[in-house]
C-alpha atoms as a PDB file:
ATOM      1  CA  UNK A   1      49.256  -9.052  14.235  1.00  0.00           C
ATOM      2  CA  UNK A   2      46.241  -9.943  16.241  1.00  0.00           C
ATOM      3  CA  UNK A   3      45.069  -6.633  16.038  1.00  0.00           C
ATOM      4  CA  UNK A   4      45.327  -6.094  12.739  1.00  0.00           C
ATOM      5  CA  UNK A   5      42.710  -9.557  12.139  1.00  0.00           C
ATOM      6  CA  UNK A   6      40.534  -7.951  14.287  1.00  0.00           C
ATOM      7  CA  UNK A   7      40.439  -4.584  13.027  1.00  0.00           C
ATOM      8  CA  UNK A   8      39.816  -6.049   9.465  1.00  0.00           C
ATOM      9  CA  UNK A   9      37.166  -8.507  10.703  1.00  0.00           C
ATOM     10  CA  UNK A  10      35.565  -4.755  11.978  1.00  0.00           C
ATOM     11  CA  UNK A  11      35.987  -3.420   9.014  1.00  0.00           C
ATOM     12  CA  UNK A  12      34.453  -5.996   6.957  1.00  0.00           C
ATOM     13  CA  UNK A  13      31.379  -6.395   9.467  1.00  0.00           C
ATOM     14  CA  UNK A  14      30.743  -2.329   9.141  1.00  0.00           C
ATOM     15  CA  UNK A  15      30.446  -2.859   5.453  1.00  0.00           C
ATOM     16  CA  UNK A  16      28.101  -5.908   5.252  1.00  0.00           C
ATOM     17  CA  UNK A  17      25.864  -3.778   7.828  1.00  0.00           C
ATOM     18  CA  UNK A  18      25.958  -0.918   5.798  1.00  0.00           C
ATOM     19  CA  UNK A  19      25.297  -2.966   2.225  1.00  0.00           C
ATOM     20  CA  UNK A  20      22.052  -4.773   4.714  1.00  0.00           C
ATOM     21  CA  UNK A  21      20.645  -1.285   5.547  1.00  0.00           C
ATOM     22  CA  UNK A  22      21.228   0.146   2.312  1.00  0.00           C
ATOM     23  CA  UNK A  23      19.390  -2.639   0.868  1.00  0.00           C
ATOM     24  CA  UNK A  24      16.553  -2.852   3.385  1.00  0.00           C
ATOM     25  CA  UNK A  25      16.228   0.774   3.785  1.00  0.00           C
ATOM     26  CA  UNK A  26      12.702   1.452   3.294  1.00  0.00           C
ATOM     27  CA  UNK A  27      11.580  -1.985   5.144  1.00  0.00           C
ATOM     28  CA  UNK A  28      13.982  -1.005   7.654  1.00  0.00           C
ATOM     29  CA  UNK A  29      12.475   2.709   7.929  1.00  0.00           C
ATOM     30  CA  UNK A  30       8.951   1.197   8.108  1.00  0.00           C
ATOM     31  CA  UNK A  31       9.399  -1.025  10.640  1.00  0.00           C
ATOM     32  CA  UNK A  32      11.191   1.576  12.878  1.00  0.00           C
ATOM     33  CA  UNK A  33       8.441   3.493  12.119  1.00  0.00           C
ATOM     34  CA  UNK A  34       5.555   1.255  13.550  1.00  0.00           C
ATOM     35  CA  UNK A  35       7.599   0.118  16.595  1.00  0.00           C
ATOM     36  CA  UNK A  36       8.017   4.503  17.190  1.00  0.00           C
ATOM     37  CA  UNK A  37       4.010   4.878  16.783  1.00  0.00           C
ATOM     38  CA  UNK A  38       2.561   1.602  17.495  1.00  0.00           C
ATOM     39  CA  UNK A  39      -0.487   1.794  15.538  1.00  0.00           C
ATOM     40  CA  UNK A  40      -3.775   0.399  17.185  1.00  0.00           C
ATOM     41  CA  UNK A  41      -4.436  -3.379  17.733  1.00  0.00           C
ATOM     42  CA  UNK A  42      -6.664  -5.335  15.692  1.00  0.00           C
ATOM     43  CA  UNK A  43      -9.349  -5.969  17.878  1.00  0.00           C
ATOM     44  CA  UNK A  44     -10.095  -9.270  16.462  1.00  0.00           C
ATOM     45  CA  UNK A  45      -9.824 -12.650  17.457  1.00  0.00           C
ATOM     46  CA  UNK A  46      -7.810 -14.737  16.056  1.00  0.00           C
ATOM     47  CA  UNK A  47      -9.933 -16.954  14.567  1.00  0.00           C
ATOM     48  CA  UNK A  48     -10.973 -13.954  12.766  1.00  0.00           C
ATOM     49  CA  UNK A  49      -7.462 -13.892  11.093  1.00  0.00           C
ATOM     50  CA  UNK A  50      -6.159 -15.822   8.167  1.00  0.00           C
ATOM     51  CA  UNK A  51      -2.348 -15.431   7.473  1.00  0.00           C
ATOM     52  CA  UNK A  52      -0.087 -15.648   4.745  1.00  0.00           C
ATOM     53  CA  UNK A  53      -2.676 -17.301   2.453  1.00  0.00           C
ATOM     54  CA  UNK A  54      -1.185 -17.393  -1.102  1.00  0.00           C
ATOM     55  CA  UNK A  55      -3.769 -15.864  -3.954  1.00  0.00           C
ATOM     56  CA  UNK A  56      -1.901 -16.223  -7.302  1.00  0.00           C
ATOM     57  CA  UNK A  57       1.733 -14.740  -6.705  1.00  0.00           C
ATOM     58  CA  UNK A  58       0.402 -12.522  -4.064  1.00  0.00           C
ATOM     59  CA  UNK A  59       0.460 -13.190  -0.100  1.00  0.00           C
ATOM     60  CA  UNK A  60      -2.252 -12.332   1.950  1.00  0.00           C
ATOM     61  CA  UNK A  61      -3.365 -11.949   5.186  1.00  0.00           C
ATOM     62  CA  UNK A  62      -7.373 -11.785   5.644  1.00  0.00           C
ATOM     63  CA  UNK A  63      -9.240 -10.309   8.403  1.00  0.00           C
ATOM     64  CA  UNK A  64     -13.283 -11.378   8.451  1.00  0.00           C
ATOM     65  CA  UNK A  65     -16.028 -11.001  10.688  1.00  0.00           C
ATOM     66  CA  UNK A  66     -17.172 -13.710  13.488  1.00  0.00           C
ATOM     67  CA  UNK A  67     -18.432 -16.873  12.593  1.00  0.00           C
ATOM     68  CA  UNK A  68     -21.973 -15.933  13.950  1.00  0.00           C
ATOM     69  CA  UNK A  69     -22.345 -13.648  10.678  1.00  0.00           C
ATOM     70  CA  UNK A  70     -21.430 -17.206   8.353  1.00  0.00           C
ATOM     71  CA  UNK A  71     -24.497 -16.264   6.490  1.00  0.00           C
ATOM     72  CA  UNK A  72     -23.607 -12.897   5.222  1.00  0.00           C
ATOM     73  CA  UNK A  73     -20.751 -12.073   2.565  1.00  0.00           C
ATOM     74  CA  UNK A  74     -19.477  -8.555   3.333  1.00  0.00           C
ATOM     75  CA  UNK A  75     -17.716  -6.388   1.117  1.00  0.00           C
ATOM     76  CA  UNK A  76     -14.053  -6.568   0.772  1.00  0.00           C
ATOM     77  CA  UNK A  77     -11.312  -3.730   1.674  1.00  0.00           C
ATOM     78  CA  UNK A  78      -8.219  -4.243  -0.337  1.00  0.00           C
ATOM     79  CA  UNK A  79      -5.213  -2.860   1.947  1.00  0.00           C
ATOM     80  CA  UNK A  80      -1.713  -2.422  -0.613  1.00  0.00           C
ATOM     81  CA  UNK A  81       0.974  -1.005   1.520  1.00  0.00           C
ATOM     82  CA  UNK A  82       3.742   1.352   0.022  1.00  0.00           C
ATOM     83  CA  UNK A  83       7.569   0.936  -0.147  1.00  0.00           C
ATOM     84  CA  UNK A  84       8.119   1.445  -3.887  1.00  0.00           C
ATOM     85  CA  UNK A  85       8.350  -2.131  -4.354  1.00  0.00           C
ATOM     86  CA  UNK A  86      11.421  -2.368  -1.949  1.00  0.00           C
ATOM     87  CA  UNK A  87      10.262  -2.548   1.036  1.00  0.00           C
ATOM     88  CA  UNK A  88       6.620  -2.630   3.226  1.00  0.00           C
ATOM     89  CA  UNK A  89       5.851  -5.639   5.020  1.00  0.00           C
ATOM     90  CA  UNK A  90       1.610  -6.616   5.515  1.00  0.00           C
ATOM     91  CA  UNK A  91       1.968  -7.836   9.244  1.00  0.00           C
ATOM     92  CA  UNK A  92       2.719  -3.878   9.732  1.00  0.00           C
ATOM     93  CA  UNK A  93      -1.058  -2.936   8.623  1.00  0.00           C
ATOM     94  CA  UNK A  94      -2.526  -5.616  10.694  1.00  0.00           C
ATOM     95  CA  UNK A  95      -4.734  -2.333  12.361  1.00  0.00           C
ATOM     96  CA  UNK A  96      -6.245  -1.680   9.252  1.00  0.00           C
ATOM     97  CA  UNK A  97      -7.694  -4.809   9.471  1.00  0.00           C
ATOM     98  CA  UNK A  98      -9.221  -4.200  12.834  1.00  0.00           C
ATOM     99  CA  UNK A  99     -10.686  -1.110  11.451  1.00  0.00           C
ATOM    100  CA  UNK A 100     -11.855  -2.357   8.346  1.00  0.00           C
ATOM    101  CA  UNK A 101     -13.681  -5.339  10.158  1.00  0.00           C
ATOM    102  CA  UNK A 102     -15.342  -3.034  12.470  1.00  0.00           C
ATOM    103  CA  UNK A 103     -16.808  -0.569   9.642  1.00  0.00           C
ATOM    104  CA  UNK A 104     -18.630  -3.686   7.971  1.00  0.00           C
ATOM    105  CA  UNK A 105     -15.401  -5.262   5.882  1.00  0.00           C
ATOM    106  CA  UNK A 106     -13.576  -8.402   5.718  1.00  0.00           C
ATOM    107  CA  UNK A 107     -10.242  -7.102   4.777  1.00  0.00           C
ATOM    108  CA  UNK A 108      -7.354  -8.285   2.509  1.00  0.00           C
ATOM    109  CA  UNK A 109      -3.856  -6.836   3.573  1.00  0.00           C
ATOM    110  CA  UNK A 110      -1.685  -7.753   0.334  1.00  0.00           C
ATOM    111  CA  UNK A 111       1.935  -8.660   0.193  1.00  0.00           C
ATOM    112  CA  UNK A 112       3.544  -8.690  -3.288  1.00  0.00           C
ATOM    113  CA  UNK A 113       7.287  -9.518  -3.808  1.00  0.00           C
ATOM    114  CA  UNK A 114      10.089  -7.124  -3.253  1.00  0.00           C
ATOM    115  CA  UNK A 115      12.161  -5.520  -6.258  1.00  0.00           C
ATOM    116  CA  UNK A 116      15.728  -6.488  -4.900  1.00  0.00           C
ATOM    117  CA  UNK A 117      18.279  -3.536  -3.432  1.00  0.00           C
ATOM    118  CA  UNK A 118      21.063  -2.156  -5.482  1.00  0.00           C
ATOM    119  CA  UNK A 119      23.702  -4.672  -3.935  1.00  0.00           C
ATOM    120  CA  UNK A 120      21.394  -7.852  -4.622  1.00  0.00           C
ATOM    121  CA  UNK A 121      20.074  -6.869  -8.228  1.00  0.00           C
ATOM    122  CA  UNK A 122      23.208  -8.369  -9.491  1.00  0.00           C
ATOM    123  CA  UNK A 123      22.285 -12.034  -9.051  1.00  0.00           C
ATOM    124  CA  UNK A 124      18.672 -11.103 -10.595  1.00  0.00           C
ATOM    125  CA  UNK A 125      18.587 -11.862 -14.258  1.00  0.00           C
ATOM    126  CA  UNK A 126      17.144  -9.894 -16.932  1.00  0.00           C
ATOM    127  CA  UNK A 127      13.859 -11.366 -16.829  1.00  0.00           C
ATOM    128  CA  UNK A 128      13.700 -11.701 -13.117  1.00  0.00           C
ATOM    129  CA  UNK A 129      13.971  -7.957 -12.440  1.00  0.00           C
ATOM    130  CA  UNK A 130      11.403  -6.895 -14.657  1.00  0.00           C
ATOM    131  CA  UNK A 131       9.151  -9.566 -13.583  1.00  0.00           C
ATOM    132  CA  UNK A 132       9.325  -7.655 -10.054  1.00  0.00           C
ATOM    133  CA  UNK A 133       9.131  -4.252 -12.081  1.00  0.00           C
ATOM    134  CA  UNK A 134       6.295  -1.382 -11.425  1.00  0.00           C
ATOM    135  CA  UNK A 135       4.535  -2.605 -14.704  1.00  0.00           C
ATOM    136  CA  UNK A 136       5.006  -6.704 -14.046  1.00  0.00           C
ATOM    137  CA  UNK A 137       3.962  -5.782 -10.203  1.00  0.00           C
ATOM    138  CA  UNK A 138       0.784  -4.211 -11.589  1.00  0.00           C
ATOM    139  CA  UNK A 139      -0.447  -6.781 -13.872  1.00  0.00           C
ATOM    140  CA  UNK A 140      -0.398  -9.322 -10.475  1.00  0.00           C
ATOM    141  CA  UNK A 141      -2.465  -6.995  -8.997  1.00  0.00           C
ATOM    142  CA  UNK A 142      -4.868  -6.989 -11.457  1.00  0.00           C
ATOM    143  CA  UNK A 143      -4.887 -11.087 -11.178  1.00  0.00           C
ATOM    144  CA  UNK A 144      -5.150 -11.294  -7.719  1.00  0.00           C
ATOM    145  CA  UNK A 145      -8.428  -9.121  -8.086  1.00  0.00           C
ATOM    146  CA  UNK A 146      -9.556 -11.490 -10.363  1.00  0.00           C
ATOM    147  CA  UNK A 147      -8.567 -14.554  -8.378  1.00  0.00           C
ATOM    148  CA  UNK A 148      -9.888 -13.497  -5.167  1.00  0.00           C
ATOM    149  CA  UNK A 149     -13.327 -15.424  -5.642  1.00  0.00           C
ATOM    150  CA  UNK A 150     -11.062 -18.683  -4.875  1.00  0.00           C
ATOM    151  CA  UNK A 151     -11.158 -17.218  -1.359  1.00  0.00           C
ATOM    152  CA  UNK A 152     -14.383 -15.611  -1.206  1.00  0.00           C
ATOM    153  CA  UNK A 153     -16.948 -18.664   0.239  1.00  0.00           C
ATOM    154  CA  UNK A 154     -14.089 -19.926   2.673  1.00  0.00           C
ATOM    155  CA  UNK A 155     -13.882 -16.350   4.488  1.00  0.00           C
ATOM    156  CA  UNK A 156     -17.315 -14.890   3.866  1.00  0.00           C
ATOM    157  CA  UNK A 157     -16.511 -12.230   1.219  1.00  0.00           C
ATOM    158  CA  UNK A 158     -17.819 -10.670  -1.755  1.00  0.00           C
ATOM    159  CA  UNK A 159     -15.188 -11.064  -4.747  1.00  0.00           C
ATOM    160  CA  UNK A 160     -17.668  -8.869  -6.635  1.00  0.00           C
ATOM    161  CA  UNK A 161     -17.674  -5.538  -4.019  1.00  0.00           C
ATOM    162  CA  UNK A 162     -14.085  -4.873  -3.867  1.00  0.00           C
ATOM    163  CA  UNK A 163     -12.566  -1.592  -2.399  1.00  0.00           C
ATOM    164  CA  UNK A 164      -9.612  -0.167  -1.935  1.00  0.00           C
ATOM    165  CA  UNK A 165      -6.857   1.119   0.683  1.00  0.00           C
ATOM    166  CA  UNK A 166      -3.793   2.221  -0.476  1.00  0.00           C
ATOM    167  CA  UNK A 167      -0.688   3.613   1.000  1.00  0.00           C
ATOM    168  CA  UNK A 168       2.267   5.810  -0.980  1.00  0.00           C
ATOM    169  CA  UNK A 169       3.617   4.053  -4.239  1.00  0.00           C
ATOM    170  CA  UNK A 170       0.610   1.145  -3.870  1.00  0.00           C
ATOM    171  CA  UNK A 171      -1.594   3.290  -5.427  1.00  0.00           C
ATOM    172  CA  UNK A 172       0.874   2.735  -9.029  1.00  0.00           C
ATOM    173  CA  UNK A 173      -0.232  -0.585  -8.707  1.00  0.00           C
ATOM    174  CA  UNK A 174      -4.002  -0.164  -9.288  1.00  0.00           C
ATOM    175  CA  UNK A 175      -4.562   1.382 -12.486  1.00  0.00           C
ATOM    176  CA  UNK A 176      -3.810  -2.455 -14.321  1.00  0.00           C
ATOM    177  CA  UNK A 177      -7.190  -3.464 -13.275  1.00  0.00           C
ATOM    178  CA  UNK A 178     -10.393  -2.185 -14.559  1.00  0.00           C
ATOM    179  CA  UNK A 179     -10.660   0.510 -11.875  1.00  0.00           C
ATOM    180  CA  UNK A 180     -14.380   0.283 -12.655  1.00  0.00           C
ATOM    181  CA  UNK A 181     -14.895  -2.364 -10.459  1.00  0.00           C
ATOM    182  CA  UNK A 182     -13.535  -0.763  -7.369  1.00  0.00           C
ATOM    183  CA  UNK A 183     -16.471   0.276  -4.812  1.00  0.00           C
ATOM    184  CA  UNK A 184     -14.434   2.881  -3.086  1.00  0.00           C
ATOM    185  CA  UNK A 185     -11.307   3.763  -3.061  1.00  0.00           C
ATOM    186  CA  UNK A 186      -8.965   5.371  -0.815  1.00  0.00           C
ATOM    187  CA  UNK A 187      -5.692   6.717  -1.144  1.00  0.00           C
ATOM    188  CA  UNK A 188      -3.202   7.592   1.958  1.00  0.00           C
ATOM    189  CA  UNK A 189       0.253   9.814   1.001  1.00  0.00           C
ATOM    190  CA  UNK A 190      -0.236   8.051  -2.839  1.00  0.00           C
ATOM    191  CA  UNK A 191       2.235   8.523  -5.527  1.00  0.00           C
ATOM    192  CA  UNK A 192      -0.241  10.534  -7.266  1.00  0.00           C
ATOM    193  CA  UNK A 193       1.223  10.645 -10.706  1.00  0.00           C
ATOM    194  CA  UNK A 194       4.176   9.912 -12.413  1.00  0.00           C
ATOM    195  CA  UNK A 195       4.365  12.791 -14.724  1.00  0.00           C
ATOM    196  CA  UNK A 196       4.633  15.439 -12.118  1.00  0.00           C
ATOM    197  CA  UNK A 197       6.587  16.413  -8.813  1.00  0.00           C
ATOM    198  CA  UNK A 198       8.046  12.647 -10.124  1.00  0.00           C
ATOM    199  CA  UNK A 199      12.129  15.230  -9.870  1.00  0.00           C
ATOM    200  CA  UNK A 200      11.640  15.633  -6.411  1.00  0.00           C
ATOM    201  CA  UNK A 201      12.116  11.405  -5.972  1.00  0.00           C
ATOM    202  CA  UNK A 202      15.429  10.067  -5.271  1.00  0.00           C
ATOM    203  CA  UNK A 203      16.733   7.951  -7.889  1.00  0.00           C
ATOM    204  CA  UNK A 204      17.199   4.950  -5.238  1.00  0.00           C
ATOM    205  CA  UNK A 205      13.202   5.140  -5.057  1.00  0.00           C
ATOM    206  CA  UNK A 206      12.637   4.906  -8.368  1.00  0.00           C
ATOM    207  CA  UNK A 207      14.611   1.753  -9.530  1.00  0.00           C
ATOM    208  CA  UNK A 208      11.424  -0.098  -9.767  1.00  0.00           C
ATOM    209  CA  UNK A 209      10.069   1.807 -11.920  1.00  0.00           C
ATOM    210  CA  UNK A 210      12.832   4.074 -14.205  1.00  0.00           C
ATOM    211  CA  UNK A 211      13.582   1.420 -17.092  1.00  0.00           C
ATOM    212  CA  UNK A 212      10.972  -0.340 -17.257  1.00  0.00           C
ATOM    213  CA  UNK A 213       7.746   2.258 -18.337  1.00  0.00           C
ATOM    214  CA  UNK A 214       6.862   3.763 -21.035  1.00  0.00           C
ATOM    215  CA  UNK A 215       5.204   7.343 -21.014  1.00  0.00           C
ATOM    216  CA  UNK A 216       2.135   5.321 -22.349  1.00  0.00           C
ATOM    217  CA  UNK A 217       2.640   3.062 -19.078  1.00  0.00           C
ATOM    218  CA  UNK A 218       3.055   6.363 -16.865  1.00  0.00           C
ATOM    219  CA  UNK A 219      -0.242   7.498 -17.391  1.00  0.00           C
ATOM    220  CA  UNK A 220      -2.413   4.556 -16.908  1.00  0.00           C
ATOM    221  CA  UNK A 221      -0.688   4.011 -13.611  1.00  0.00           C
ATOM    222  CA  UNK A 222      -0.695   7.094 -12.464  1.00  0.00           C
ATOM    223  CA  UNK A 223      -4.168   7.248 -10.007  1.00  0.00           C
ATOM    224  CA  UNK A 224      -3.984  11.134 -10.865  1.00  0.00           C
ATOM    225  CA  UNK A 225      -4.929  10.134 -14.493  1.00  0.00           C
ATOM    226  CA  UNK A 226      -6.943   7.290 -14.221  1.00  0.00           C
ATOM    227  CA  UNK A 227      -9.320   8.174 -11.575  1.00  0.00           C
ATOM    228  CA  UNK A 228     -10.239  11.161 -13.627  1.00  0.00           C
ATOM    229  CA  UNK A 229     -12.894   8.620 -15.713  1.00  0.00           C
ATOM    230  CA  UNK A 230     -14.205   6.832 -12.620  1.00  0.00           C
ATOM    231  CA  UNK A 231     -17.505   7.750 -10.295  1.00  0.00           C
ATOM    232  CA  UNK A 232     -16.733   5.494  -7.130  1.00  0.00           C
ATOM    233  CA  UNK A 233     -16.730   7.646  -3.783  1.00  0.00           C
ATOM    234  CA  UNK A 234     -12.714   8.473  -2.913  1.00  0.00           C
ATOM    235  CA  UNK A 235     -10.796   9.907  -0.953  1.00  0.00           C
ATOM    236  CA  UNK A 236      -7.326  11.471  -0.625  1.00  0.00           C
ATOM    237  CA  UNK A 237      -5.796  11.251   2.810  1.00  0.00           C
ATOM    238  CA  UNK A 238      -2.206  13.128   3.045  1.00  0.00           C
ATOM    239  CA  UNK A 239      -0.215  15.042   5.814  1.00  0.00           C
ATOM    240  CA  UNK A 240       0.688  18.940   6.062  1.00  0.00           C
ATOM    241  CA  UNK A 241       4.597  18.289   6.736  1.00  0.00           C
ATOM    242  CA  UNK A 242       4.862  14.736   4.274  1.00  0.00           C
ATOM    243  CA  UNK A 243       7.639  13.934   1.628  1.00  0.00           C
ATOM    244  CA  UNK A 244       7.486  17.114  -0.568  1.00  0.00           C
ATOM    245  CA  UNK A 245       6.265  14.941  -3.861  1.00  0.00           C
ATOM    246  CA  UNK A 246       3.886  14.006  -1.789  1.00  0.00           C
ATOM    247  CA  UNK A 247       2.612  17.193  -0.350  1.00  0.00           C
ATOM    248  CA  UNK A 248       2.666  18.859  -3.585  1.00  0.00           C
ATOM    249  CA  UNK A 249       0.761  16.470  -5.601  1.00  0.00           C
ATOM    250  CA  UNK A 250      -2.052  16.035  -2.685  1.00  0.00           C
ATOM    251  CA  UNK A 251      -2.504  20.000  -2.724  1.00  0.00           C
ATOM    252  CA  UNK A 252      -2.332  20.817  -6.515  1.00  0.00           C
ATOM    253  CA  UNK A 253      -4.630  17.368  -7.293  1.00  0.00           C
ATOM    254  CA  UNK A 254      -7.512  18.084  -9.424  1.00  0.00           C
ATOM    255  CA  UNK A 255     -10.696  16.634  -7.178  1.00  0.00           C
ATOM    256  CA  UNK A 256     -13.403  17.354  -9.341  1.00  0.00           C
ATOM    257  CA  UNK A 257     -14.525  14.661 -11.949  1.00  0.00           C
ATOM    258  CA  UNK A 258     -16.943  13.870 -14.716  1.00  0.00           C
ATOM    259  CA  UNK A 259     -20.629  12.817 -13.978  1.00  0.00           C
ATOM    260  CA  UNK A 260     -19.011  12.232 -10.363  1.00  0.00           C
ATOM    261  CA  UNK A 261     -18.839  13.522  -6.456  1.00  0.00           C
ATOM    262  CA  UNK A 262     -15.292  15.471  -6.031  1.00  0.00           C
ATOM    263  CA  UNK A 263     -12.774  13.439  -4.995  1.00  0.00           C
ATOM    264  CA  UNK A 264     -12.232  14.420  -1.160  1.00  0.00           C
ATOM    265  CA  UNK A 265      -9.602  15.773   0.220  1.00  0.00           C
ATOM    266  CA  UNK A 266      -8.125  15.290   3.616  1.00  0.00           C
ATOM    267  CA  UNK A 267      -4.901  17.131   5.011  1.00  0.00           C
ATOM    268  CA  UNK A 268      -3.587  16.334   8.450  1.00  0.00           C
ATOM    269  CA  UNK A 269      -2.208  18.985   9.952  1.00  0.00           C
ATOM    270  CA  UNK A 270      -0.048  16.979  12.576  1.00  0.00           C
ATOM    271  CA  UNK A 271       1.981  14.177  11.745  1.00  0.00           C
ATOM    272  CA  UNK A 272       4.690  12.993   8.790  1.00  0.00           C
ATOM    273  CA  UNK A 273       4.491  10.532   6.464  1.00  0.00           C
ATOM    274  CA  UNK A 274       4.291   7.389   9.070  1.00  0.00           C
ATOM    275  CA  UNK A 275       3.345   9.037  11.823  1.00  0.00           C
ATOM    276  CA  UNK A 276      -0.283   9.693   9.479  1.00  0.00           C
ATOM    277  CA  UNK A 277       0.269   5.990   8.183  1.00  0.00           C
ATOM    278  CA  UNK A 278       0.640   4.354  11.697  1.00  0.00           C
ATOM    279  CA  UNK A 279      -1.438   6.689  13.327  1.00  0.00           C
ATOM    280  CA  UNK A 280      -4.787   6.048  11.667  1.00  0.00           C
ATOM    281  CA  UNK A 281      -7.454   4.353  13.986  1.00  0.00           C
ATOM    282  CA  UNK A 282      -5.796   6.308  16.864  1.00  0.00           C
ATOM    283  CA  UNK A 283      -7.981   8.699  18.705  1.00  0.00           C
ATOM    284  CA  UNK A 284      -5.117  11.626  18.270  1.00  0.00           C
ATOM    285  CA  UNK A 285      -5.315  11.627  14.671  1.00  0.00           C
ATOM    286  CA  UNK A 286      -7.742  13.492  12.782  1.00  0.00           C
ATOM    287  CA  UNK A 287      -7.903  12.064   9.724  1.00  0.00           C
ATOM    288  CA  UNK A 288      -9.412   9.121  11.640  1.00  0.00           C
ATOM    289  CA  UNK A 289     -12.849  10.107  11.914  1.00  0.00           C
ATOM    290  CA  UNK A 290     -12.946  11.028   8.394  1.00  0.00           C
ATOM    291  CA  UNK A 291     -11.362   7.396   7.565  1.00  0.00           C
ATOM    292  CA  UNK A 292     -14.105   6.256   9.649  1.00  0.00           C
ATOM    293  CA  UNK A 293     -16.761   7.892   8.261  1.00  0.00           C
ATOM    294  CA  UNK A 294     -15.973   7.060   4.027  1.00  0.00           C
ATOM    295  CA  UNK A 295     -15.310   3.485   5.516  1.00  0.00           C
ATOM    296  CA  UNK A 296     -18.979   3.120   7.027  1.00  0.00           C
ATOM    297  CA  UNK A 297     -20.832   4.809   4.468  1.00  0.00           C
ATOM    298  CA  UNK A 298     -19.648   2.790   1.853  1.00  0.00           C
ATOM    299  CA  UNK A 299     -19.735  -0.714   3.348  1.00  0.00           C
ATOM    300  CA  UNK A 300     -22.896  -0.711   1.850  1.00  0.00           C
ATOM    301  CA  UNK A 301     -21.989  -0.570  -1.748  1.00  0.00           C
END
């Protein structure tokens, strides 16, 4: 009899796992990910850090230069990790930081809030879910930019020289803002569009954003489209062996533009998807130097 409890107690305990990782999978596969490559330390002090300051909806952890610079606003990098709204966690991208301060940036590593898992969307209303939808996550974007001058005297940044970092599916959530205003822009494994290669992304991946946009909505989120009409330096940054809609969109993407530099192109030969991710900064990757490089030369913008 006792064995029977205990074999059901088992049973039940495999299933809540297996409902937790199914749920978590793609903050679970991050974090794996950056305890496997352990990307660079920051560097910084930590009086240099600010964590888990709220801007609008959006969390935020700052990295700024030393106090002896108090007189001088840099420009501000904008990190956006990826996840597909499910996952990606900010304390993971704490390097970028580091390397951000170091080429002349204070930095701004953004959290946004998490579209729930298949086996929690059922206590989400309605209302709630698209509020945490591709096109509701967007729009916040768009107001943090806005709101960031709230921050901008406290931590010795300027609100008005804003670039851009941003990893996998973050790059869906820039085209909301007037992509005008962004300095610089760079783009690491992006979802580059979501009219093409979009068949070769599980379903699971896509339940932020199936339902809830338009074709209208596709294109202006899609940085493939919209960075067409901009001039800002940018750069693609993507790996030889990443996810195949990846790959495929980073080799067949159009680079030149209108009254504009070509977009450039970067193609690691090396690593994956997070191994490229986790790996900038490090001396052994080398798209790093290249990072480096658009970083410094556009501080000054």
């Amino acid at each position: 009899m006792k064995s029977r409890y205990i074999i059901l107690t088992l049973a039940a305990l495999t299933v809540l796992v297996f409902l937790f990782i199914f749920d978590n999978i793609f903050s679970i596969w991050e974090q794996a990910s950056n305890v496997r490559f352990r990307p660079v330390t920051t560097g910084l002090h930590s009086s240099q850090i600010a964590r888990d300051v709220k801007v609008g909806d959006v969390s935020v952890d700052f990295y700024f230069a030393p106090a002896d610079e108090a007189n001088v606003k840099r420009p501000l990098l904008v990190v956006v990790h990826g996840g597909f709204l499910q996952g990606g966690n900010k304390k993971n991208y704490a390097y970028l930081g580091g390397l951000g301060v170091r080429a002349g940036y204070a930095v701004a590593v953004v959290q946004l809030p998490h579209y729930p898992g298949i086996f929690t969307k059922p206590f989400y209303s309605k209302e709630s879910l698209k509020n945490l939808a591709l096109p509701a996550q967007a729009k916040r974007f768009a107001v943090f930019l806005d709101a960031l001058k709230s921050q901008s005297e406290k931590l010795r940044f300027d609100a008005d020289k804003i670039h851009v970092l941003a990893i996998g599916s973050g790059a869906l959530l820039l085209g909301e803002a007037d992509a005008q205003r962004y300095k610089s822009l760079l783009l690491v494994s992006p979802i580059y569009s979501l009219k093409e290669h979009v068949a070769g992304i599980a379903p699971v991946q896509l339940r932020a954003i199936e339902g809830y946009i338009n074709d209208t909505d596709a294109l202006r989120l899609s940085p493939g489209e919209w960075i067409k009409k901009t001039a800002m330096p940018a750069m693609l940054i993507c790996a030889e062996r990443d996810l195949p809609y990846i790959k495929e969109a980073c080799k067949s993407a159009n680079l030149a533009r209108a009254n504009a530099k070509p977009i450039e192109r970067i193609v690691s030969q090396k690593p994956s998807h997070f191994e490229l991710i986790f790996h900038l900064g490090s001396k052994i990757e080398e798209a790093t130097e290249p990072l480096k490089k658009f970083l410094f030369d556009n501080a000054r913008l």
